[in-house]
Protein backbone atom coordinates (compact mmCIF):
# COMPACT_ATOMS: atom_id res chain seq x y z
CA UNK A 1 -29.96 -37.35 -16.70
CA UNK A 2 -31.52 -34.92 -14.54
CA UNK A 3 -34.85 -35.24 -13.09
CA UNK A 4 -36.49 -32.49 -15.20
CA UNK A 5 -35.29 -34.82 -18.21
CA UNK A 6 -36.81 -37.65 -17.23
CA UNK A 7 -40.44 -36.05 -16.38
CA UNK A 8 -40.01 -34.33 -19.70
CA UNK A 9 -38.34 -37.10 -22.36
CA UNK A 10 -38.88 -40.82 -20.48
CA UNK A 11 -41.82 -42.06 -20.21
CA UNK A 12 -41.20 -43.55 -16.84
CA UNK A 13 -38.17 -42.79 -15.12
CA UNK A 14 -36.48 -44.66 -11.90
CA UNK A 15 -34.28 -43.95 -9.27
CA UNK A 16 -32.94 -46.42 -6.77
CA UNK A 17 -30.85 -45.88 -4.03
CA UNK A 18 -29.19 -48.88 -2.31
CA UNK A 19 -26.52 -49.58 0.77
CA UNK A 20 -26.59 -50.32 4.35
CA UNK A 21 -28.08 -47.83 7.08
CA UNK A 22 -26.01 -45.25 7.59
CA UNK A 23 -24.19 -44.80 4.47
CA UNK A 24 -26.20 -42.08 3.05
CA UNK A 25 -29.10 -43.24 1.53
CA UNK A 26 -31.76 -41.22 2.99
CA UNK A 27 -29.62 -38.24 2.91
CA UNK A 28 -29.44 -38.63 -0.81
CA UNK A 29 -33.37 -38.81 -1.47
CA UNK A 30 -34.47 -35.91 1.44
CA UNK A 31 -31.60 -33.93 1.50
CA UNK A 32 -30.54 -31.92 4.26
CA UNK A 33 -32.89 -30.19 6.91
CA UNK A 34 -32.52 -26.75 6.31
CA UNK A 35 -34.35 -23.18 7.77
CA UNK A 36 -33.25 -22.11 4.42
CA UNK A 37 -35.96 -20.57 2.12
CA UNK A 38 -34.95 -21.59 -0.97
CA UNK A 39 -32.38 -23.98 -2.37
CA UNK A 40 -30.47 -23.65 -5.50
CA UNK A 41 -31.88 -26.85 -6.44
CA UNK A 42 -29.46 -27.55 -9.65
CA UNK A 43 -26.31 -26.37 -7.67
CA UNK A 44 -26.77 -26.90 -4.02
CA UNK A 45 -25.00 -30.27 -2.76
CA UNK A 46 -27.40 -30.03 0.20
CA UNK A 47 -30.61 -30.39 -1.86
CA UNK A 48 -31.74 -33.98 -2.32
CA UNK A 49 -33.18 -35.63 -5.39
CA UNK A 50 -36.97 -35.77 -3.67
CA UNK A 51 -37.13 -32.04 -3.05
CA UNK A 52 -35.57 -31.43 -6.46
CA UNK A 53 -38.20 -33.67 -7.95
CA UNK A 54 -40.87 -31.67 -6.14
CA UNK A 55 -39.56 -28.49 -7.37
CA UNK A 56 -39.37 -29.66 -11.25
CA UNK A 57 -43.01 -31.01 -11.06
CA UNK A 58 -44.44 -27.74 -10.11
CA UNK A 59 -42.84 -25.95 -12.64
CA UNK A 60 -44.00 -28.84 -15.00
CA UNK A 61 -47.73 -27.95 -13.96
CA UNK A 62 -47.05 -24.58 -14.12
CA UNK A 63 -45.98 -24.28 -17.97
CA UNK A 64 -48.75 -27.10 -18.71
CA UNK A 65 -51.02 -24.95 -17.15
CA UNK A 66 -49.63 -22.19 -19.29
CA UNK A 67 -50.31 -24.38 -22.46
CA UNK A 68 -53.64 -24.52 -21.45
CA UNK A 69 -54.36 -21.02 -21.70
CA UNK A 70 -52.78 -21.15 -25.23
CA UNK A 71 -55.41 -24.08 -25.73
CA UNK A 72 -52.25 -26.51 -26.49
CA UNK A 73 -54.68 -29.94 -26.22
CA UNK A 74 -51.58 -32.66 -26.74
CA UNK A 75 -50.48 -34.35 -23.79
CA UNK A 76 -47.18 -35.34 -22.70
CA UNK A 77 -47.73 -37.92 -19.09
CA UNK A 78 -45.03 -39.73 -17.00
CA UNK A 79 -43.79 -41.09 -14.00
CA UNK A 80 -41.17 -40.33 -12.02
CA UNK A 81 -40.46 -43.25 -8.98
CA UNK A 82 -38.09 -42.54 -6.60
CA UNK A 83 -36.56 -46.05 -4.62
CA UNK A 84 -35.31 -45.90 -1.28
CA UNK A 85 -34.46 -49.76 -0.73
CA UNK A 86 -33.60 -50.90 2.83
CA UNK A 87 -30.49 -51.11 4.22
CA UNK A 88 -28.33 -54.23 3.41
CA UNK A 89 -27.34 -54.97 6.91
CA UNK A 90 -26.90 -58.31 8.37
CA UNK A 91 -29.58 -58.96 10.18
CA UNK A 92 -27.02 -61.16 13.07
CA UNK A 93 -24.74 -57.89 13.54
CA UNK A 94 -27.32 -55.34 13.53
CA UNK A 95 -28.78 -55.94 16.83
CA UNK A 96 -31.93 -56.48 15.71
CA UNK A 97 -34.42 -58.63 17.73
CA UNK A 98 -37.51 -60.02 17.69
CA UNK A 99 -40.29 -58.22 15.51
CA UNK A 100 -36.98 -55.53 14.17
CA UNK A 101 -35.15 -58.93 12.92
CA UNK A 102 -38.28 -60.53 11.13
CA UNK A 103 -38.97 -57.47 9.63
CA UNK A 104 -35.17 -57.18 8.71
CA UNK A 105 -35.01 -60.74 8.00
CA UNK A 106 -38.37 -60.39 5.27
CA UNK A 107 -36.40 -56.99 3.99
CA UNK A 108 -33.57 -59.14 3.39
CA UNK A 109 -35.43 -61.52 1.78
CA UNK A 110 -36.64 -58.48 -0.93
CA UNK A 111 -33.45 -57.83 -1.62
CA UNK A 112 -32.14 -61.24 -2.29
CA UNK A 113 -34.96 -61.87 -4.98
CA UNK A 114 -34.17 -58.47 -6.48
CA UNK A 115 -30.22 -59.97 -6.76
CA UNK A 116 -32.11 -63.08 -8.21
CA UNK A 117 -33.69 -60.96 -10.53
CA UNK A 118 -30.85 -58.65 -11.48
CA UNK A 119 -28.41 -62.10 -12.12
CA UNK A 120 -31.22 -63.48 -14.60
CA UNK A 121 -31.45 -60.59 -16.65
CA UNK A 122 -27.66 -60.12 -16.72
CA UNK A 123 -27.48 -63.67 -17.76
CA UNK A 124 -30.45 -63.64 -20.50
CA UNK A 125 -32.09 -66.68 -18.41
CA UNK A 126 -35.07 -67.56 -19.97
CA UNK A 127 -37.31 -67.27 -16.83
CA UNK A 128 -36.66 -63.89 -14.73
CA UNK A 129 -38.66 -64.39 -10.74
CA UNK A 130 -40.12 -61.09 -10.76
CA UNK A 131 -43.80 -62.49 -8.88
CA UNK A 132 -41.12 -64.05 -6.01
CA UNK A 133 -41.57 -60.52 -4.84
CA UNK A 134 -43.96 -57.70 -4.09
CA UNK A 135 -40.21 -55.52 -4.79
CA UNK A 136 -39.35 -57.15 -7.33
CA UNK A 137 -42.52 -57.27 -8.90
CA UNK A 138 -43.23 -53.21 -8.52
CA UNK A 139 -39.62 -52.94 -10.19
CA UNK A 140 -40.55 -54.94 -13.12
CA UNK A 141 -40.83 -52.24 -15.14
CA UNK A 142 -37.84 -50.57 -13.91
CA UNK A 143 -35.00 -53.87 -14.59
CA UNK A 144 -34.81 -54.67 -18.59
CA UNK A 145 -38.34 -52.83 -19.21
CA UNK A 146 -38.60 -49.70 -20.79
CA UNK A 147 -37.85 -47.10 -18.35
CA UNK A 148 -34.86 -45.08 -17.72
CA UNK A 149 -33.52 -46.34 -14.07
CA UNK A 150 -30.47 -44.76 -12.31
CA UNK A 151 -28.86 -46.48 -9.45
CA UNK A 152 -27.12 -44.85 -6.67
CA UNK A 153 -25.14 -47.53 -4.25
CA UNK A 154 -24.07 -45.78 -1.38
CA UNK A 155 -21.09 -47.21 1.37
CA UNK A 156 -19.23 -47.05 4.87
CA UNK A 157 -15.70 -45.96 5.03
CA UNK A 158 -15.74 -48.39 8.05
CA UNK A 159 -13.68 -51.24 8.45
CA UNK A 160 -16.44 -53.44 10.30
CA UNK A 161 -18.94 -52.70 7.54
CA UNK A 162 -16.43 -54.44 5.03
CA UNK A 163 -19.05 -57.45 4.36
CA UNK A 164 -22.25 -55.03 3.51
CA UNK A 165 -19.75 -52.58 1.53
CA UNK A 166 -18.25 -55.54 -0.82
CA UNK A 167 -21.86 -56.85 -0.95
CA UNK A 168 -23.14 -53.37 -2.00
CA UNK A 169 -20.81 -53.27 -4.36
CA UNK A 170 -21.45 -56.68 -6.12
CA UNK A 171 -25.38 -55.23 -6.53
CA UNK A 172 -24.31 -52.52 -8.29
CA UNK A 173 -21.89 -53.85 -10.90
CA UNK A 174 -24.80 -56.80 -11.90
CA UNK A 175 -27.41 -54.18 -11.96
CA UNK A 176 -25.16 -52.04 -14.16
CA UNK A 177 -25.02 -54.69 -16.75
CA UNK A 178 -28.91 -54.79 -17.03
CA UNK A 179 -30.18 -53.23 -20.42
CA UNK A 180 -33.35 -51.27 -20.69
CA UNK A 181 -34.36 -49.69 -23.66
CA UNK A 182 -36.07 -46.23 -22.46
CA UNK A 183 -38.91 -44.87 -24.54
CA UNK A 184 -39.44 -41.10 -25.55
CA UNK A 185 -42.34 -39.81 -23.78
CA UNK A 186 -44.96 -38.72 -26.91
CA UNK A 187 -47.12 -36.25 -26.70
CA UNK A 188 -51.21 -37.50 -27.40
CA UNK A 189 -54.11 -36.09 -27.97
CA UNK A 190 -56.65 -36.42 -25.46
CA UNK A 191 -59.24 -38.62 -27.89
CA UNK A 192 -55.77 -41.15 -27.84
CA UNK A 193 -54.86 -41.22 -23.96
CA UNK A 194 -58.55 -42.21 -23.56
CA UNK A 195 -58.60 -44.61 -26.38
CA UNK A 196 -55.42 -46.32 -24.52
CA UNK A 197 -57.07 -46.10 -21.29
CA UNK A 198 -60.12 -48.29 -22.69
CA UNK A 199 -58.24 -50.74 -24.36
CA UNK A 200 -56.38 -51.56 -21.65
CA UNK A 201 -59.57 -51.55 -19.31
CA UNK A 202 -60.73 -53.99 -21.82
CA UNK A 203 -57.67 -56.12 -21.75
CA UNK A 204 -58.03 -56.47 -17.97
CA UNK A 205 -62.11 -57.27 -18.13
CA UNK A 206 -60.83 -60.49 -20.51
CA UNK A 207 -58.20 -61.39 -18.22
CA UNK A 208 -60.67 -60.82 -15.37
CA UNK A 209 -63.60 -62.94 -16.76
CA UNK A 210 -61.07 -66.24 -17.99
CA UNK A 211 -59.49 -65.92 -14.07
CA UNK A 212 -64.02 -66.40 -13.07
CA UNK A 213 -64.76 -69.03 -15.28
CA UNK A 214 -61.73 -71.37 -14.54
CA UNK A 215 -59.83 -73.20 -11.84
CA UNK A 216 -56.82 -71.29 -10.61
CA UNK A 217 -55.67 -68.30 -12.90
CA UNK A 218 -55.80 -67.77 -16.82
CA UNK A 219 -55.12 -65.60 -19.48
CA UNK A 220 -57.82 -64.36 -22.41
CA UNK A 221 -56.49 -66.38 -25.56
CA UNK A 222 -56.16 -62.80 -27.28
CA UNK A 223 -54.68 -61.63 -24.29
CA UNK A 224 -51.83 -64.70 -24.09
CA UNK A 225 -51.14 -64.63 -28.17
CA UNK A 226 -50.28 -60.75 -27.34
CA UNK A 227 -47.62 -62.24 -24.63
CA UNK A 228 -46.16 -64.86 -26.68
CA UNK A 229 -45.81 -62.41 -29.77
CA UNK A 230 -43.82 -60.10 -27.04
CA UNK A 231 -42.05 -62.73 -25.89
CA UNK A 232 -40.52 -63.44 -29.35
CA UNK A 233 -39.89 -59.79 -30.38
CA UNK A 234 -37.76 -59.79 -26.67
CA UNK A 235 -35.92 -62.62 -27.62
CA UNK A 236 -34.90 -61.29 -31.16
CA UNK A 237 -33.75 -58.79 -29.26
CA UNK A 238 -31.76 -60.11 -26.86
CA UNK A 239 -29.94 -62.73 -29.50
């Protein structure tokens, strides 16, 4: 799916890309530097998917801004995330030291609650650690949510980066087994988008005032019988 499809038909779309430094990943999200004017953005090899992404949102705004003028009042909104995880090295072989290695070691750390995450959901365990993470728990959405996620795993022809590559590799064919189920992105009125905005405003006050008025943190009743009732349509689902 290209990223024009996925502003236009997903409601939230991801992209991911994964693998040790050096492998490509960055390359892959900015592209190459160029003095070139203009890319050919669907063709060129050399344009990366953030650029790309930049060039399909303005011409997004532009023809909403040309429905505007036609006094089109539905609304179609998105989001596009694009993931540039850290590298996979380890942290002993990199060289890192000091302040570089607990940062890689806390990085590392990310990653292996995101593989925690990834197994669970592959394995249809009945508790999945996304809140183990601040990653993990931005992803949520993104790993056996509703969103259409593509993941790019990128790796070194080199013989000494066998351990990282085989690792990489492992990520990818878990998080390949993962099943979302993507929604179409509707088109609303505006008296609708701001009728979902206030409900879940409201949801959040409930949640807000039961988290004040108790020890620790809680859940509105309404709020939790809305969870559990999820929670069973999921695992109709999933069996």
């Amino acid at each position: 799916m290209s990223t024009r499809e996925c502003q236009q038909n997903i409601r939230v779309a991801v992209r991911c890309r994964y693998g040790q430094t050096g492998s490509g990943k960055t390359f892959t999200m900015t592209g190459e530097r160029s003095d070139k004017l203009r890319y050919e953005w669907e063709t060129d090899p050399l344009a990366g998917i953030i650029p790309r992404a930049l060039s399909h949102l303005f011409e997004t705004l532009q023809s909403n801004e040309i429905n505007a003028i036609t006094s089109e009042e539905l609304l179609r909104i998105g989001k596009l995330h694009l993931v540039d995880l850290a590298g996979s090295e380890n942290v002993g072989r990199s060289g890192a030291v000091e302040k570089r290695a607990r940062e890689a070691g806390s990085i590392n750390q990310s990653l292996l609650t995101l593989g925690r995450v990834i197994t669970s959901l592959v394995e249809h365990a009945p508790h999945i650690p996304y809140r183990e993470s601040k990653l993990t728990r931005l992803l949520q959405d993104s790993l056996g949510g509703r969103t259409k996620t593509s993941i790019i795993a990128t790796i070194s022809p080199a013989m000494t980066s066998l351990e990282e590559t085989l690792s990489t590799l492992d990520y990818a064919h878990r998080a390949k087994n993962i099943e979302n189920r993507p929604e179409i992105n509707a088109r609303l009125n505006k008296t609708d988008l701001v009728k979902g905005y206030n409900e879940e405003l409201e949801r959040l006050r409930r949640d807000l005032e039961a988290a004040r008025t108790k020890n620790g943190i809680f859940v509105n009743e309404e709020n939790y019988q809305m969870l559990q009732s999820q929670l069973a349509q999921q695992r109709i689902r999933i069996w």
